[in-house]
Protein backbone atom coordinates (compact mmCIF):
# COMPACT_ATOMS: atom_id res chain seq x y z
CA UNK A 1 -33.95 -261.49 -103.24
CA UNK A 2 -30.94 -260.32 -100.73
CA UNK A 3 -32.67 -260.23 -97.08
CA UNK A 4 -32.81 -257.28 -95.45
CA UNK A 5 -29.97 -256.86 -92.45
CA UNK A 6 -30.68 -254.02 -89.35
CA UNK A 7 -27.95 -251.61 -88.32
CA UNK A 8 -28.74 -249.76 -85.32
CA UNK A 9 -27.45 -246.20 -83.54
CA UNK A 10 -26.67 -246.89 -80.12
CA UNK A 11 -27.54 -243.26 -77.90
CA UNK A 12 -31.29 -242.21 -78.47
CA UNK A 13 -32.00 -245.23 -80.64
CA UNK A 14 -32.21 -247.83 -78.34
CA UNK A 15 -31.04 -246.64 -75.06
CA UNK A 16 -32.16 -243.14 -73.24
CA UNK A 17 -29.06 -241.33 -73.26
CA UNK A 18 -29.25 -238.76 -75.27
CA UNK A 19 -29.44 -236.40 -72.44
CA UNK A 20 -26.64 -237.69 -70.12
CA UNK A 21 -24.50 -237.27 -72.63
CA UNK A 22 -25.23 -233.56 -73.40
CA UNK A 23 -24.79 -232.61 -69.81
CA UNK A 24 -21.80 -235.00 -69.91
CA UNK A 25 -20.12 -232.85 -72.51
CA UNK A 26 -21.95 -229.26 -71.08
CA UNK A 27 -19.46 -230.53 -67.70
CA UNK A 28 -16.45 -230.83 -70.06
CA UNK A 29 -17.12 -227.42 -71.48
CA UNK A 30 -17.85 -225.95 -68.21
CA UNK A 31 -14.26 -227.51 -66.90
CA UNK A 32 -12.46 -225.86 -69.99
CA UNK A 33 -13.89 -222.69 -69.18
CA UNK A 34 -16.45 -222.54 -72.84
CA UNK A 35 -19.93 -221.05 -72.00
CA UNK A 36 -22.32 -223.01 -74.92
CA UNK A 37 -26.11 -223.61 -74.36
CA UNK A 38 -27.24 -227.28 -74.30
CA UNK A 39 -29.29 -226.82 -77.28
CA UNK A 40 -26.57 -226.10 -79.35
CA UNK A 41 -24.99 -229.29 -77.89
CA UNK A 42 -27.75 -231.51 -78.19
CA UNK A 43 -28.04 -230.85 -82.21
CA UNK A 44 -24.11 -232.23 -82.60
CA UNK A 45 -24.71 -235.39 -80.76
CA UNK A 46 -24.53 -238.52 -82.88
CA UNK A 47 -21.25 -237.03 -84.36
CA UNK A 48 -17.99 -238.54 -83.46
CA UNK A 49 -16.62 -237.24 -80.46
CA UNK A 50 -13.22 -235.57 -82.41
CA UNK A 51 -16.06 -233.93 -85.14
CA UNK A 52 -17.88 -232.77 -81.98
CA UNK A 53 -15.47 -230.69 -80.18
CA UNK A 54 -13.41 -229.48 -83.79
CA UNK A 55 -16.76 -228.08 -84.38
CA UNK A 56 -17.66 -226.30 -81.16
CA UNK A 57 -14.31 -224.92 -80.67
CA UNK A 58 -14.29 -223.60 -84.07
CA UNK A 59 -17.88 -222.57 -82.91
CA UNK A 60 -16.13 -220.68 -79.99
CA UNK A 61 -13.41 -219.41 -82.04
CA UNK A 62 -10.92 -221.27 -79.14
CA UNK A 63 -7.96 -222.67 -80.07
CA UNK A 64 -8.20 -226.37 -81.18
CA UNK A 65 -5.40 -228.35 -79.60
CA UNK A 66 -5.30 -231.87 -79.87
CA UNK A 67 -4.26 -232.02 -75.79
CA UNK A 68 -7.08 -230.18 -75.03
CA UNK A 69 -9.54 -232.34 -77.21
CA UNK A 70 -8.48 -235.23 -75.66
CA UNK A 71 -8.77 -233.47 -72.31
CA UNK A 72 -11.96 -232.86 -73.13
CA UNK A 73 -13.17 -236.50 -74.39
CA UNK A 74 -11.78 -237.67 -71.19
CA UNK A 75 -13.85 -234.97 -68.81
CA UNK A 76 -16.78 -236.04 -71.18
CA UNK A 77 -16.39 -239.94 -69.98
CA UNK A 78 -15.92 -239.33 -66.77
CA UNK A 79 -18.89 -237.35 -66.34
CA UNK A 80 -21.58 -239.76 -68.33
CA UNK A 81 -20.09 -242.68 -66.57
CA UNK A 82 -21.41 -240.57 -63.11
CA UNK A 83 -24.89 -240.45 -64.94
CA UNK A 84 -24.62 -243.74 -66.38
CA UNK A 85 -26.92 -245.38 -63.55
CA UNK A 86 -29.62 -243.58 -65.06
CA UNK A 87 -29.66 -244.42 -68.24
CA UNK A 88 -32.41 -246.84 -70.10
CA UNK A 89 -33.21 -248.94 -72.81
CA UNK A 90 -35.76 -246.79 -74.68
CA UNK A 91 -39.55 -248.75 -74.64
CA UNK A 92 -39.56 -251.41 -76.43
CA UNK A 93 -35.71 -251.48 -77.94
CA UNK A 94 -35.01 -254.98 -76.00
CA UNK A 95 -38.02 -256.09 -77.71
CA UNK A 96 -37.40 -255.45 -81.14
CA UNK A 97 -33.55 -256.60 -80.90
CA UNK A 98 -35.68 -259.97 -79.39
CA UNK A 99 -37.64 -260.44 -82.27
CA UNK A 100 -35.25 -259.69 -84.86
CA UNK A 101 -33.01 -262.61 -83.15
CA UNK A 102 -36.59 -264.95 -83.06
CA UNK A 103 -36.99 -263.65 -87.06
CA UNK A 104 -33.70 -265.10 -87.96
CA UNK A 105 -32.97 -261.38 -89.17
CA UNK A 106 -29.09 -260.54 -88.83
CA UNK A 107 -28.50 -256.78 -86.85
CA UNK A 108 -25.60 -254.84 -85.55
CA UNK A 109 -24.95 -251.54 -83.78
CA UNK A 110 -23.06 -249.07 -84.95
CA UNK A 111 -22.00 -246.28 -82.39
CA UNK A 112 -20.02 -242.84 -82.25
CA UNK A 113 -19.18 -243.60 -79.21
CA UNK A 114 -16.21 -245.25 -77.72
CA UNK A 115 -15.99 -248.65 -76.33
CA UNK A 116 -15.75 -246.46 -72.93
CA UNK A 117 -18.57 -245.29 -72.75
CA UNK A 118 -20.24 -247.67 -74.97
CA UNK A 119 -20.04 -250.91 -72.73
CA UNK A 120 -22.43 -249.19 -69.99
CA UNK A 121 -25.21 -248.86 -72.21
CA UNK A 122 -25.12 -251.87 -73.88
CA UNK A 123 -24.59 -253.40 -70.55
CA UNK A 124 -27.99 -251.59 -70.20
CA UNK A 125 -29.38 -252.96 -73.30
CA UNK A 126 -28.26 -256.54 -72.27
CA UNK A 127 -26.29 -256.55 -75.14
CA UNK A 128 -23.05 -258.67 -75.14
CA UNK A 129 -20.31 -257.21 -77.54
CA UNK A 130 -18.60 -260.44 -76.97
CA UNK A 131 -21.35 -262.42 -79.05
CA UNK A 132 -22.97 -260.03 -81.02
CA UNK A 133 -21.89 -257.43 -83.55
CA UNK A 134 -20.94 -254.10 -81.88
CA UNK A 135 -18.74 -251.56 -83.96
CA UNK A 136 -17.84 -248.68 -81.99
CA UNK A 137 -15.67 -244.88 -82.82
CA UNK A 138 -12.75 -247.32 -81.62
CA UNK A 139 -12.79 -249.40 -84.65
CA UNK A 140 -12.98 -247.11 -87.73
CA UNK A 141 -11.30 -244.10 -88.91
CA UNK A 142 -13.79 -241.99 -89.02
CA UNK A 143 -17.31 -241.69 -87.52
CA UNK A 144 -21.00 -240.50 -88.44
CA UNK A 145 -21.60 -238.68 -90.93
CA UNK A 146 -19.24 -240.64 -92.53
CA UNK A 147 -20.65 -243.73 -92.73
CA UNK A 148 -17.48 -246.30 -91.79
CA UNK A 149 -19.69 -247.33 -88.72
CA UNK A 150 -22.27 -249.03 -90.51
CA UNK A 151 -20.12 -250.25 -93.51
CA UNK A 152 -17.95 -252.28 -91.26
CA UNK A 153 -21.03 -253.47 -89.87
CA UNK A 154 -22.85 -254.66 -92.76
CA UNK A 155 -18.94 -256.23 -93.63
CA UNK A 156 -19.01 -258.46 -90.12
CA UNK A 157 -22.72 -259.56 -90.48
CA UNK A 158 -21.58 -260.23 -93.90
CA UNK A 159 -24.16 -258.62 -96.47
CA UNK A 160 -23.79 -256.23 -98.38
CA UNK A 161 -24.25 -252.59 -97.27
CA UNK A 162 -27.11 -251.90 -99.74
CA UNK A 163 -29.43 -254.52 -98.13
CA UNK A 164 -28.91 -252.46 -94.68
CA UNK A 165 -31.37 -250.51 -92.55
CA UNK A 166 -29.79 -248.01 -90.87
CA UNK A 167 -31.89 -246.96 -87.90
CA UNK A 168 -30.77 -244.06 -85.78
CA UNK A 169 -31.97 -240.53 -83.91
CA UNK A 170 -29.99 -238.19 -85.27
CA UNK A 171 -29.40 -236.66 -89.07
CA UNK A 172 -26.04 -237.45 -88.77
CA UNK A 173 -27.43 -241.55 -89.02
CA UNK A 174 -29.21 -240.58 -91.82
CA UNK A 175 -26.88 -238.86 -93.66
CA UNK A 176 -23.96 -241.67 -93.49
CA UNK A 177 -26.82 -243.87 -94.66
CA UNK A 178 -27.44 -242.13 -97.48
CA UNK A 179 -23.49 -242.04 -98.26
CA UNK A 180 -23.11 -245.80 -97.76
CA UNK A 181 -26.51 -246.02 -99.88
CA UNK A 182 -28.38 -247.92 -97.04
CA UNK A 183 -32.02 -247.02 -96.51
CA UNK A 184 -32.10 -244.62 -93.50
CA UNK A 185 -35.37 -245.55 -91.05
CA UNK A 186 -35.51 -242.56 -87.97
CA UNK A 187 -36.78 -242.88 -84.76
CA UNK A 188 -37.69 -239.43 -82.59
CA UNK A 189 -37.14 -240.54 -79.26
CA UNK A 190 -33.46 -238.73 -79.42
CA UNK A 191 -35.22 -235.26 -79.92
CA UNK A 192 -34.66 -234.88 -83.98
CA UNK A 193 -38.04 -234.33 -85.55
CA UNK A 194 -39.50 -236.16 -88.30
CA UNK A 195 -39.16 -233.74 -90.58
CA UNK A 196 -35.27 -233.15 -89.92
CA UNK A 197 -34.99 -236.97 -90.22
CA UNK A 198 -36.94 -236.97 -93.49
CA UNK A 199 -34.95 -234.06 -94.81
CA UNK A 200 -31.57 -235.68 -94.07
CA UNK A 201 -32.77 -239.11 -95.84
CA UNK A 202 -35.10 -241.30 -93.73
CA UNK A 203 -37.34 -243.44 -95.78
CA UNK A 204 -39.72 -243.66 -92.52
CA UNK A 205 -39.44 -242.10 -88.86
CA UNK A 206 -41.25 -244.22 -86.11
CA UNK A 207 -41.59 -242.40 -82.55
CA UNK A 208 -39.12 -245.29 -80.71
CA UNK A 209 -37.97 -248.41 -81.02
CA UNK A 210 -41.25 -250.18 -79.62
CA UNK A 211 -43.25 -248.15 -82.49
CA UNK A 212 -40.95 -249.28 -84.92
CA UNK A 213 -41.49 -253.06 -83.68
CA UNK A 214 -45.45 -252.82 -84.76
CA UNK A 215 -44.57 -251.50 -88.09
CA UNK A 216 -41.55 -253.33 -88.77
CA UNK A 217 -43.61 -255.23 -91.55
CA UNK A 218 -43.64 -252.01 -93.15
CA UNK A 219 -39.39 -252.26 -93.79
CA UNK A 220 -38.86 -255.41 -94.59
CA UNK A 221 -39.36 -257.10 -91.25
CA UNK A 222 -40.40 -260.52 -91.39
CA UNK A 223 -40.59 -264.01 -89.41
């Protein structure tokens, strides 16, 4: 029997971030002159950041340039690099990556975001990109919900994608899981509910990655 390999979402998986990022992209709207609530914000991150703003200009019914997308990814990493000193790992995510290390059990992350803003919270996570497996937006053609991210990462661990757990926040995780035909596991602490994570194709949802940790038994975790 192939051994299970873990693929993790970076942003509301295993570090606190969700949140600086919406308010990072609510600054680049507010410098383009689009009005949009946060809440409508918050339910497109986890998407790639050329998905995100396609879809909330189309949204606005503005017209999509590629200058002013780009524009608008830059404003975006400028202003969550200003919030990045207070971002966290999430309780218990250091932890579980420990353990899985300790368990001889192979994981990766897999990330929407660019290497930009990327490096601050794995710098956070005390995760070094240099020795372990990071895949970031920079590296595939397309992002989540496709699910590129965590089929090159299953590649460069080396197993195959179907022995993968995909654990992430956001539907968008699960949803490239089921398209890669990984088993999605969810974890709440980005601000999806269980149900939404069930619906899109989590086979469990844990509250965070330290709840996760004492269950991980339950997925195929073991020493």
């Amino acid at each position: 029997m192939t051994n299970p390999v873990f693929l993790f979402d970076l942003d509301g998986t295993l570090i606190d971030s969700v949140y600086q990022h919406v308010l990072a992209w609510k600054s680049a709207l507010d410098a383009e002159g689009i009005e949009l609530s946060v809440w409508r914000i918050h339910r497109k991150i986890g998407m790639s950041g050329g998905l995100f703003t396609h879809q909330l200009l189309r949204e606005t019914g503005l017209e999509i340039s590629e200058e002013r997308i780009a524009r608008m990814n830059r404003n975006h990493a400028a202003a969550f690099t200003r919030l990045a000193e207070s971002v966290r790992p999430l309780t218990g995510s250091r932890e579980l990556l420990q353990w899985l290390r300790e368990a001889g059990i192979p994981w990766a992350i897999a990330t929407s975001g660019r290497m930009e803003t990327a490096s601050l919270n794995l710098r956070a996570l005390g995760v070094d990109h240099a020795r372990d497996v990071v895949v970031t937006r920079d590296q595939v053609r397309y992002a989540k919900p496709d699910p590129d991210l965590f089929v090159t990462a299953a590649a460069r661990l080396g197993a195959p994608i179907e022995t993968a757990m995909v654990v992430g926040d956001s539907i968008w995780d699960m949803l490239a899981a089921v398209r890669c035909r990984a088993l999605g596991i969810g974890v709440q602490s980005g601000g999806y509910g269980a149900d939404e994570l069930r619906q899109s194709g989590a086979i469990r949802v844990y509250a965070d990655p330290a709840d996760l940790l004492a269950h991980i038994d339950e997925i195929g975790g073991r020493r």
